[in-house]
C-alpha atoms as a PDB file:
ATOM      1  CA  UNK A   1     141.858  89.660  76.053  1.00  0.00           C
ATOM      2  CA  UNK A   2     139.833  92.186  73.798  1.00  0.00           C
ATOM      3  CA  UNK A   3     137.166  89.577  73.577  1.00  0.00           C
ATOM      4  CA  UNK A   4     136.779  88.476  76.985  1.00  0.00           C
ATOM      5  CA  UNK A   5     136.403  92.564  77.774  1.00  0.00           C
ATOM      6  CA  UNK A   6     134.126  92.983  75.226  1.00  0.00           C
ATOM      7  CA  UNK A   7     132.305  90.407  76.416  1.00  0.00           C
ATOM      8  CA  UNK A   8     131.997  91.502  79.954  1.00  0.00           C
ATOM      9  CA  UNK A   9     131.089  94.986  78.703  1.00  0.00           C
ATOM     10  CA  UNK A  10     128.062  93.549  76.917  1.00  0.00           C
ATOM     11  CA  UNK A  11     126.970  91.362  80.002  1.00  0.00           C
ATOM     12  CA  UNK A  12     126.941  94.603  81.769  1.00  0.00           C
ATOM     13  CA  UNK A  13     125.388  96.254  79.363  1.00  0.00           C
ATOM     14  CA  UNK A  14     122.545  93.485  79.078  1.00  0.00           C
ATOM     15  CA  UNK A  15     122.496  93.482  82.775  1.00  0.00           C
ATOM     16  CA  UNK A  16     122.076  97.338  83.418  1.00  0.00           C
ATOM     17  CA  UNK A  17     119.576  97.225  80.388  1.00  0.00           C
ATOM     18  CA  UNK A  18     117.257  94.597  82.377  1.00  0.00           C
ATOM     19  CA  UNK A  19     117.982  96.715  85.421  1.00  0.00           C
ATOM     20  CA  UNK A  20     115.705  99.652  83.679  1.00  0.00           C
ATOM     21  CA  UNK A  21     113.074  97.611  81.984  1.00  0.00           C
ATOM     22  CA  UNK A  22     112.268  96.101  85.282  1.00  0.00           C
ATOM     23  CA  UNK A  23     112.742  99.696  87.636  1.00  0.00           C
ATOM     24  CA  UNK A  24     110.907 101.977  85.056  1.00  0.00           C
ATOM     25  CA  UNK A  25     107.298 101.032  86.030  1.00  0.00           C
ATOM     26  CA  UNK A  26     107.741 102.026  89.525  1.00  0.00           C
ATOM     27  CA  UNK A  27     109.449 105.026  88.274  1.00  0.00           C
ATOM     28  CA  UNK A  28     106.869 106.359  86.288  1.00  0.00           C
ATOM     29  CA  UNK A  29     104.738 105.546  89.273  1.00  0.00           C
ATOM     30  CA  UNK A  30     106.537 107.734  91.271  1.00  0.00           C
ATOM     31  CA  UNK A  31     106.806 110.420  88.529  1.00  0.00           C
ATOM     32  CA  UNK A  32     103.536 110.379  88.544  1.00  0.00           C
ATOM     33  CA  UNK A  33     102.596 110.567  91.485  1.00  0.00           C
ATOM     34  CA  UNK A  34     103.278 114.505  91.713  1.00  0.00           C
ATOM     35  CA  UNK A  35     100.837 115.050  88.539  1.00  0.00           C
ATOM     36  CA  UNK A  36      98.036 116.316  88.279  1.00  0.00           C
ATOM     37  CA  UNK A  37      95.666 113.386  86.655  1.00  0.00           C
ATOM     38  CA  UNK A  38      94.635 115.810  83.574  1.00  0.00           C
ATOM     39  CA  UNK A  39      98.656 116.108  82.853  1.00  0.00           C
ATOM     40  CA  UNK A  40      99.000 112.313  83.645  1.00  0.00           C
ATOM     41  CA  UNK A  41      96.249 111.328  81.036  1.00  0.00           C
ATOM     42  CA  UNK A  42      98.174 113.634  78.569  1.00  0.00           C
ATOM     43  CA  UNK A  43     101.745 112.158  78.648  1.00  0.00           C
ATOM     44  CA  UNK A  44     102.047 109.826  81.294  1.00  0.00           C
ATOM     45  CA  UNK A  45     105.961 109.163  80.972  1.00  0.00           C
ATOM     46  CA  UNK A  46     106.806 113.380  81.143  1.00  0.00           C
ATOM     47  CA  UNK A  47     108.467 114.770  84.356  1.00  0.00           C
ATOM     48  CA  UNK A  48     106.260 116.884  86.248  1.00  0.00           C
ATOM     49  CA  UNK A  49     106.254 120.824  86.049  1.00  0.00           C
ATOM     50  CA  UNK A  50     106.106 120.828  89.966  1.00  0.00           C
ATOM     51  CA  UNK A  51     106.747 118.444  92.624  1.00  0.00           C
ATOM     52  CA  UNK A  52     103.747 118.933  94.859  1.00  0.00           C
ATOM     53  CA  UNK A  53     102.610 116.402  97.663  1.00  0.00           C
ATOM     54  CA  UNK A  54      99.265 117.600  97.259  1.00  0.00           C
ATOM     55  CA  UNK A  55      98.651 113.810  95.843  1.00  0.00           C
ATOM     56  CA  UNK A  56     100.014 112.836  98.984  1.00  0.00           C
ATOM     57  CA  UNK A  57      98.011 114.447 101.295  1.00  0.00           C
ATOM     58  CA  UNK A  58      94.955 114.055  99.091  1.00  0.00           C
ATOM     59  CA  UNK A  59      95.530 109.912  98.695  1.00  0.00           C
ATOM     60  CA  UNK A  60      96.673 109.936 102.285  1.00  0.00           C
ATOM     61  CA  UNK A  61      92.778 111.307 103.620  1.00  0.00           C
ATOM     62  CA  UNK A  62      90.685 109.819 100.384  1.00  0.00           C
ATOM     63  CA  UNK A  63      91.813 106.219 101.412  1.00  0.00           C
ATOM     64  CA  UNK A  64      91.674 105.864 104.935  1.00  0.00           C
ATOM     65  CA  UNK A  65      95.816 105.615 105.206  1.00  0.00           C
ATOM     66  CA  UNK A  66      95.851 105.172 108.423  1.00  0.00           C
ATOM     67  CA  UNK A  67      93.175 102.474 108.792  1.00  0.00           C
ATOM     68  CA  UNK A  68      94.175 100.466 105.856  1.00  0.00           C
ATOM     69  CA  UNK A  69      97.507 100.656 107.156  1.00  0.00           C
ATOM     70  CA  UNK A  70      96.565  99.032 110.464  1.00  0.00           C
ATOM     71  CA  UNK A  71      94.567  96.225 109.050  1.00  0.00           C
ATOM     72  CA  UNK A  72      97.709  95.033 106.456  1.00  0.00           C
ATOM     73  CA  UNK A  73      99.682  95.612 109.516  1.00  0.00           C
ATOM     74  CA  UNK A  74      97.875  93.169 111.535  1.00  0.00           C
ATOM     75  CA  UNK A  75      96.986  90.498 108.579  1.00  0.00           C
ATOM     76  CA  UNK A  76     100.482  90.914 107.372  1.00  0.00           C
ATOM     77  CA  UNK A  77     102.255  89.997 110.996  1.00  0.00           C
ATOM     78  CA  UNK A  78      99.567  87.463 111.707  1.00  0.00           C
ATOM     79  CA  UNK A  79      99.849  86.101 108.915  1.00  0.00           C
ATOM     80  CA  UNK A  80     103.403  85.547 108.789  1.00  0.00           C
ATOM     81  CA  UNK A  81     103.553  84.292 112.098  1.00  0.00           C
ATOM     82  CA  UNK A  82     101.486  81.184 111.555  1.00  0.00           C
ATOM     83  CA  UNK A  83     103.032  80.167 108.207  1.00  0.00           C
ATOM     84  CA  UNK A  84     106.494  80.330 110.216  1.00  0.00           C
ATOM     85  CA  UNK A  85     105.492  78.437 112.693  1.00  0.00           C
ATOM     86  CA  UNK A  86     103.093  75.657 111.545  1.00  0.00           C
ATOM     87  CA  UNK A  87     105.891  75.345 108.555  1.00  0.00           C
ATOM     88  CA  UNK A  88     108.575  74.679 110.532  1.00  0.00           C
ATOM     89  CA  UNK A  89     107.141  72.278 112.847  1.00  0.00           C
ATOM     90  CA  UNK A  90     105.638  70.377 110.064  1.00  0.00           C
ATOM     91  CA  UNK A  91     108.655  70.507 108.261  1.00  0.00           C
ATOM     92  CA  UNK A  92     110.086  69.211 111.393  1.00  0.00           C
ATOM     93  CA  UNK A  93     108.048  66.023 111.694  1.00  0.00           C
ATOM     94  CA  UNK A  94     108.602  65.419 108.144  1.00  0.00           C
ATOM     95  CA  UNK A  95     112.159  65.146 108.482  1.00  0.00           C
ATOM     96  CA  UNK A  96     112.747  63.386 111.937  1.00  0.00           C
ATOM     97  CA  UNK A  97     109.136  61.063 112.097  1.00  0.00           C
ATOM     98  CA  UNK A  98     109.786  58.178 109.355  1.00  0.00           C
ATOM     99  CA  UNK A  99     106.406  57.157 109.078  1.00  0.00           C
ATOM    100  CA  UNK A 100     104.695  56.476 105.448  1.00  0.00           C
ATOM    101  CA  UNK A 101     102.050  58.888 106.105  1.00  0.00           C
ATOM    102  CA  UNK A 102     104.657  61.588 106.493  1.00  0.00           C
ATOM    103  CA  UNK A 103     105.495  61.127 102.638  1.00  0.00           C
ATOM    104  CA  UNK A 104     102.034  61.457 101.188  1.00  0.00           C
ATOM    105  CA  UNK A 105     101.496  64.195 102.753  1.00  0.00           C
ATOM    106  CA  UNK A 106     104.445  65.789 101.795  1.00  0.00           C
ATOM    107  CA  UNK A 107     104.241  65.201  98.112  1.00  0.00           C
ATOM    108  CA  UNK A 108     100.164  66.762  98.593  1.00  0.00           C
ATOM    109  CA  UNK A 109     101.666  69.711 100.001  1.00  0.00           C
ATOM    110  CA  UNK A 110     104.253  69.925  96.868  1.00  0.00           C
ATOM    111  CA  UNK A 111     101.211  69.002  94.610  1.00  0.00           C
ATOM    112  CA  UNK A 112      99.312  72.042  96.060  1.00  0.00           C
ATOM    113  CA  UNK A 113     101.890  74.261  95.114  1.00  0.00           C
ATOM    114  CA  UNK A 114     101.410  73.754  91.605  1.00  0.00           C
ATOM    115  CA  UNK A 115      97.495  74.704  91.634  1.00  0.00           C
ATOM    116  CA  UNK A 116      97.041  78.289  90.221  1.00  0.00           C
ATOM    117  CA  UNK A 117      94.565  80.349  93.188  1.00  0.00           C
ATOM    118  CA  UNK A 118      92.450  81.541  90.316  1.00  0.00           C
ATOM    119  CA  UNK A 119      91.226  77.731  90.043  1.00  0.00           C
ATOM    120  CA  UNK A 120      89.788  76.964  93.262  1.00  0.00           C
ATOM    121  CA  UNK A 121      88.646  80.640  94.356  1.00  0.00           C
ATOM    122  CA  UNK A 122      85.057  80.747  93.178  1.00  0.00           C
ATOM    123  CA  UNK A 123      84.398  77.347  95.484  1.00  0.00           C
ATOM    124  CA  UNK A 124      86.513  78.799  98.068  1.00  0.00           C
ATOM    125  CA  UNK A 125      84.298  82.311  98.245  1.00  0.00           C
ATOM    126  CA  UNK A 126      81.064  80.067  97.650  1.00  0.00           C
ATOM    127  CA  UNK A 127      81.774  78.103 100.910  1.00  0.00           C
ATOM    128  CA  UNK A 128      83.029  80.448 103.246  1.00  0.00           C
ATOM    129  CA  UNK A 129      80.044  82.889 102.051  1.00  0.00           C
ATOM    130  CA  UNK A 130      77.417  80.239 102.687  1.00  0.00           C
ATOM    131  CA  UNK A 131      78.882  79.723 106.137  1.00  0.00           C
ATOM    132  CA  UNK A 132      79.030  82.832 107.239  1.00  0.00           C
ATOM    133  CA  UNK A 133      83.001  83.229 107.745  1.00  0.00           C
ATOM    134  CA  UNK A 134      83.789  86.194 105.064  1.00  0.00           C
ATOM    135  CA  UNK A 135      84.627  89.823 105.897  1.00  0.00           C
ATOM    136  CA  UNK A 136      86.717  88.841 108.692  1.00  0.00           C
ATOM    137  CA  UNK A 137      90.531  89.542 109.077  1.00  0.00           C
ATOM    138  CA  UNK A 138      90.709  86.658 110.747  1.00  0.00           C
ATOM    139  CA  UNK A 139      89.554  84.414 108.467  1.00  0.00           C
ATOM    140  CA  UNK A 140      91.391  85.805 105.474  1.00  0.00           C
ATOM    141  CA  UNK A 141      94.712  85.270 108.139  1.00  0.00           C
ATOM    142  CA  UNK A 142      93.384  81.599 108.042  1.00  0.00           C
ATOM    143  CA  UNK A 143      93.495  81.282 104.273  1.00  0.00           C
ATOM    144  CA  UNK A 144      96.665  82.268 104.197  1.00  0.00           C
ATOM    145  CA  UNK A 145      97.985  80.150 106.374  1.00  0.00           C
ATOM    146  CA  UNK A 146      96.754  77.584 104.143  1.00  0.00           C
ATOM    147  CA  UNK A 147      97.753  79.044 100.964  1.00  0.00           C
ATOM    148  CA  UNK A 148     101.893  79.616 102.452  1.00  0.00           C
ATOM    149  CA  UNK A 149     102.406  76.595 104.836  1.00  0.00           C
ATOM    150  CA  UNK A 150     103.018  74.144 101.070  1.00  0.00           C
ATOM    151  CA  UNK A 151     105.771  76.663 100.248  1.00  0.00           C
ATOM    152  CA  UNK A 152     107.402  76.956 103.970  1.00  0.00           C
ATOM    153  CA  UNK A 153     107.059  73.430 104.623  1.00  0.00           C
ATOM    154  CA  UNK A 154     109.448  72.820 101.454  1.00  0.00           C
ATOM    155  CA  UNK A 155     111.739  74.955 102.135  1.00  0.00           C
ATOM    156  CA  UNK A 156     111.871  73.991 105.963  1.00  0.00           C
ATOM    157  CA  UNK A 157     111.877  70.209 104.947  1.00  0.00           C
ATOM    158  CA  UNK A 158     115.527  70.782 102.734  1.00  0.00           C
ATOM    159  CA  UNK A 159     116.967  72.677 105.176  1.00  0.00           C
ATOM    160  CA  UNK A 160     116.465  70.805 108.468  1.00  0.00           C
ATOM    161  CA  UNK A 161     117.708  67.594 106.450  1.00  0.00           C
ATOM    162  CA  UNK A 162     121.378  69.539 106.672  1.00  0.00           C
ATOM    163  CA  UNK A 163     120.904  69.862 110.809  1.00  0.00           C
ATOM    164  CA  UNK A 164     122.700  66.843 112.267  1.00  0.00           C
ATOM    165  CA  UNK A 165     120.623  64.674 114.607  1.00  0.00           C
ATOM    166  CA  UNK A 166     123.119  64.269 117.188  1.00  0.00           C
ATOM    167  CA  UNK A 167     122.229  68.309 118.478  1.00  0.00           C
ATOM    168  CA  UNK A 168     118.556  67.028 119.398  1.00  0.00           C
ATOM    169  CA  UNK A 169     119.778  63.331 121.211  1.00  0.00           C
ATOM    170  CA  UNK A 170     122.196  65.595 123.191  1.00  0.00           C
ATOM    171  CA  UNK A 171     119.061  67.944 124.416  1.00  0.00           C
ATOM    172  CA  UNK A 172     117.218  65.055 124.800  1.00  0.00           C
ATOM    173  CA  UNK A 173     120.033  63.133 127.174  1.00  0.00           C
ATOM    174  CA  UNK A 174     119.805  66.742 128.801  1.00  0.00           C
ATOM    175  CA  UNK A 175     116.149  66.038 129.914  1.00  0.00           C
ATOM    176  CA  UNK A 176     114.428  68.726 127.124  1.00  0.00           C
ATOM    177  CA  UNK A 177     111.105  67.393 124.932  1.00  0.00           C
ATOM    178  CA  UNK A 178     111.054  67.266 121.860  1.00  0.00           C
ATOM    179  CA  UNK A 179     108.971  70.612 121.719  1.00  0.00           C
ATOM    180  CA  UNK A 180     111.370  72.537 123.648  1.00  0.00           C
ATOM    181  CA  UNK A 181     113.970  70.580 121.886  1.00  0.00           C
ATOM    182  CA  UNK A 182     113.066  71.993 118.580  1.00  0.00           C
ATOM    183  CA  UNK A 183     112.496  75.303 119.888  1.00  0.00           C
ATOM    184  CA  UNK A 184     115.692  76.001 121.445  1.00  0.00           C
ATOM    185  CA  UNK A 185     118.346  74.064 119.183  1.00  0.00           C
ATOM    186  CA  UNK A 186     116.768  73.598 115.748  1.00  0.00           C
ATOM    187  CA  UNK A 187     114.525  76.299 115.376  1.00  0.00           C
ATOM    188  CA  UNK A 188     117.653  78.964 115.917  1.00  0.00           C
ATOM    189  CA  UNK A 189     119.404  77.253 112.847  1.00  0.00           C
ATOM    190  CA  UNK A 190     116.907  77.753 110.591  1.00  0.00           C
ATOM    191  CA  UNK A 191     117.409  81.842 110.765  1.00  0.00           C
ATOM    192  CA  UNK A 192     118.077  82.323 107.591  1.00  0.00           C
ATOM    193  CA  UNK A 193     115.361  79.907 105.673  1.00  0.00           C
ATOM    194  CA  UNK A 194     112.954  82.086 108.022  1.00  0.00           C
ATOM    195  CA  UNK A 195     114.411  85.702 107.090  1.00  0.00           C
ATOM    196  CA  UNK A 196     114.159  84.439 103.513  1.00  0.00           C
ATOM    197  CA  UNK A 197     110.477  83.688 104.102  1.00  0.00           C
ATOM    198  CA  UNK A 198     109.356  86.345 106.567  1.00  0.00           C
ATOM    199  CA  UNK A 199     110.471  88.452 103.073  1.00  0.00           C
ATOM    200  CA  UNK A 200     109.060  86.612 100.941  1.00  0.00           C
ATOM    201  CA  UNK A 201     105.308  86.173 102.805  1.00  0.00           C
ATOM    202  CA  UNK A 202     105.424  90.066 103.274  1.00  0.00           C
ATOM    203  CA  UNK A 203     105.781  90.818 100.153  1.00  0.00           C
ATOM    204  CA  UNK A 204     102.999  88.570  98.625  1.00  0.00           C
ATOM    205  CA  UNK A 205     100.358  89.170 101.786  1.00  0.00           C
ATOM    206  CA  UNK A 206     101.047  92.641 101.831  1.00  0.00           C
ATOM    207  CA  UNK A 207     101.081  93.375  98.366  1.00  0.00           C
ATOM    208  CA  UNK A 208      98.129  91.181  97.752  1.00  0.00           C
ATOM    209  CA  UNK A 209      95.102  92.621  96.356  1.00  0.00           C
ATOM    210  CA  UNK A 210      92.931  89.662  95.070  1.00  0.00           C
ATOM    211  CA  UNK A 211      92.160  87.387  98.250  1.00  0.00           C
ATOM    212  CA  UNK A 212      91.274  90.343 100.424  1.00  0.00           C
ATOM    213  CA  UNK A 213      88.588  91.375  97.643  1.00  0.00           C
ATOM    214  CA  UNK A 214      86.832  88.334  97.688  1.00  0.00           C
ATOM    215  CA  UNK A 215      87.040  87.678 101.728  1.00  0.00           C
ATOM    216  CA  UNK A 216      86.709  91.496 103.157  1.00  0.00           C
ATOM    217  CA  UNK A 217      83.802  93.154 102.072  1.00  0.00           C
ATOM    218  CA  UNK A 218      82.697  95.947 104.499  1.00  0.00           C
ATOM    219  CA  UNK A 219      85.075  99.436 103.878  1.00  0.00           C
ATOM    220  CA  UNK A 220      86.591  98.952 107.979  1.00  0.00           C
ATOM    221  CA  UNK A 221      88.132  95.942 106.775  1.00  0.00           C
ATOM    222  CA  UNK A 222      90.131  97.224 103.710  1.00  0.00           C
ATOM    223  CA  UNK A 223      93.888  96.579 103.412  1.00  0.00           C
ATOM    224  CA  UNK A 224      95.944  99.112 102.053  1.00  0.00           C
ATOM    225  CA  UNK A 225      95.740  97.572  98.295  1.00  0.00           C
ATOM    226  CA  UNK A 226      91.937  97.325  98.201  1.00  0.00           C
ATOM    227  CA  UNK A 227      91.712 101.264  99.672  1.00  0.00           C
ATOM    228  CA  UNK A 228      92.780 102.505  96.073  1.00  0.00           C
ATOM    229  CA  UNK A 229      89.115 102.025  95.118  1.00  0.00           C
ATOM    230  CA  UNK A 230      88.740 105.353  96.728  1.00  0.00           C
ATOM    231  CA  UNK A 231      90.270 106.786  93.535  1.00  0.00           C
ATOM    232  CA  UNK A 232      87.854 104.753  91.047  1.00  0.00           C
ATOM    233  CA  UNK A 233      84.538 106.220  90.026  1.00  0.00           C
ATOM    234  CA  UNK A 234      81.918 105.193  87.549  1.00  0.00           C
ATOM    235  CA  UNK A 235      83.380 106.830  84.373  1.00  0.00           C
ATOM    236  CA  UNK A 236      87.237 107.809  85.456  1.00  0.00           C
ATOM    237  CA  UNK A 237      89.742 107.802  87.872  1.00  0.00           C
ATOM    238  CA  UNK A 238      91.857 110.074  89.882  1.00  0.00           C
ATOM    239  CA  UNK A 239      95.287 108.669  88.642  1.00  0.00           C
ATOM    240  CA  UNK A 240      97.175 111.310  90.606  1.00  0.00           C
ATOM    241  CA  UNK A 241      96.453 110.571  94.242  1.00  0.00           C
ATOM    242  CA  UNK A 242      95.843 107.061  92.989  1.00  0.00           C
ATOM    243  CA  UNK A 243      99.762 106.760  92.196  1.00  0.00           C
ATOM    244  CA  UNK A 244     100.574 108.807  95.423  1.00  0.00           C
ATOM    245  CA  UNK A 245      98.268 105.874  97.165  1.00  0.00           C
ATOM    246  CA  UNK A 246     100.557 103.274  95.617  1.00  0.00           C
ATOM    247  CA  UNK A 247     104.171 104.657  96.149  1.00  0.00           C
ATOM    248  CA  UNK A 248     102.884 104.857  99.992  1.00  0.00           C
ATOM    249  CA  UNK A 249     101.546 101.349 100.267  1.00  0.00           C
ATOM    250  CA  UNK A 250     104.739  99.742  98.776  1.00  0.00           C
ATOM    251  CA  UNK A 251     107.242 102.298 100.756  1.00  0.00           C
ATOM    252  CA  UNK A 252     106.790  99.697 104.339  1.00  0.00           C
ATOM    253  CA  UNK A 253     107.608  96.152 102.070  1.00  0.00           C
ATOM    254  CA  UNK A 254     110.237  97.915  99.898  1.00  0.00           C
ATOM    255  CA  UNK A 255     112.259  98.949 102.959  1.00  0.00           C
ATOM    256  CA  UNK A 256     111.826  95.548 105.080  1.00  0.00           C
ATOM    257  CA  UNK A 257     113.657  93.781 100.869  1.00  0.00           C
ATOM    258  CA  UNK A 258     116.346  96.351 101.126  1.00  0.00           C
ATOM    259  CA  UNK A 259     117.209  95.660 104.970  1.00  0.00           C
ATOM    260  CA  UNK A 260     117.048  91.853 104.402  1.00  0.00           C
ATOM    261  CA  UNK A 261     117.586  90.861 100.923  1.00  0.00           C
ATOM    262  CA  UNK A 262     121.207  89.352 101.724  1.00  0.00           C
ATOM    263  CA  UNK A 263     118.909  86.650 103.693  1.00  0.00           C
ATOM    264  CA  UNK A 264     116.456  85.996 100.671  1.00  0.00           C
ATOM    265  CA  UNK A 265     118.644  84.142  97.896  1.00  0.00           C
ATOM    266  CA  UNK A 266     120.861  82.253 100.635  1.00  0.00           C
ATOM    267  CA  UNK A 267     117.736  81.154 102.722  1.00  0.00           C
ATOM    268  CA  UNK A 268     115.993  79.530  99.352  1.00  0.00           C
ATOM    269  CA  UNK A 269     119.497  78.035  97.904  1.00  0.00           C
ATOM    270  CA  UNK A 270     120.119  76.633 101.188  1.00  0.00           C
ATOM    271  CA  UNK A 271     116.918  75.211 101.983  1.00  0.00           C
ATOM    272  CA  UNK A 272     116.735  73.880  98.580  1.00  0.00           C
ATOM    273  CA  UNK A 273     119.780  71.727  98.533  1.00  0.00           C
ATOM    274  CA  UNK A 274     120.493  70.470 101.522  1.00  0.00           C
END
């Protein structure tokens, strides 16, 4: 009995240990964000002598908030939208159409997965550029439609496999197409595979600081991560608004995890084995 406490003492231990490895960058982040940058530069892990928003209000005017805010708003929800719903329709026809087609292009879309963004970007910039479709929210919305839809269609694919057919030829006995068929009776089932991704695509669009570099280039266009060049100069940088810019561009994602994370592991266990 002494053993098995022991051991659950050191797996919480271990546990609670991992907890503040992983929380103790964005803690010194915040920490930080109250210095000034000449007390930053000099011990960067010490608590502050004051906590002052004057970061805050200084980051909040230096990088546009507002207007940064409204264009990660926009690419964020856009976004979103279209790898939720082109992923779940394709998913869709995946499952229900049998045709040979159907599995190649699965297993391309699984193959795509696996290729690192840092391999095809230069060609990717290079043809867009020479075609005169960068620096436009739209476009980078486009991109990462293509970039999510491989992941969502996955997920989609394992999880509509578990959704018994016999709902759809009752709907369709009912008179419904198969549009409005999928619309009203499957697409409600899949709630939590699309919680899990609506979390998941926020996170990595939002948060996302190399695409938008290389597709918006005029300052109007600037998401919230590519503002923080506001801070950077040609020989320093203002660390101390520059972490209050930070702590206010994650505060919108970290809330929408903490509201919805009970969605996020079920959605990707579920959709992965059924």
């Amino acid at each position: 009995m002494s053993a098995r406490r022991a051991g659950r003492f050191l797996k919480h231990v271990l546990i609670y240990a991992g907890l503040v490895v992983f929380l103790s960058p964005f803690l010194i982040v915040i920490l930080n964000s109250f210095k000034k940058t000449q007390y930053f530069v000099e011990n960067p892990i010490a608590l502050p002598d004051t906590f002052s928003f004057a970061n805050y209000i200084d980051a909040f005017h230096k990088m546009n908030f507002m207007q940064g805010f409204i264009n990660t708003l926009l690419i964020t929800v856009f976004g979103v939208f279209v790898i939720i719903l082109f992923s779940s329709m394709t998913g869709y026809l995946f499952v229900r159409f049998d045709w040979k087609v159907n599995k190649i292009l699965f297993f391309i879309m699984l193959a795509a997965m696996t290729v690192p963004f840092q391999v095809i970007m230069i060609p990717l910039v290079m043809l867009y550029g020479n075609l005169g479709l960068l620096d436009s929210k739209a476009m980078l919305i486009f991109m990462y439609m293509g970039f999510g839809v491989p992941l969502g269609v996955f997920t989609f694919h394992g999880f509509i496999k578990g959704i018994s057919y016999e709902l759809e030829e009752s709907s369709f006995l009912d008179g419904c197409s198969r549009l409005r068929t999928f619309f009203q009776i499957v697409f409600p089932l899949l709630k939590p595979v699309v919680v899990t991704l609506i979390v998941l695509d926020v996170l990595w669009i939002w948060n996302d600081y190399l695409l938008p570099s290389l597709v918006l280039l005029s300052p109007s266009n600037r998401t919230l991560p590519l503002s923080t060049y506001a801070f950077f100069s040609s020989y320093s940088v203002d660390y101390g608004p520059l972490m209050a810019g930070l702590v206010m561009t994650i505060i919108p994602v970290l809330i929408l995890y903490l509201i919805l994370q009970d969605y996020v592991i079920r959605g990707i266990t579920e959709g992965a084995l059924k």
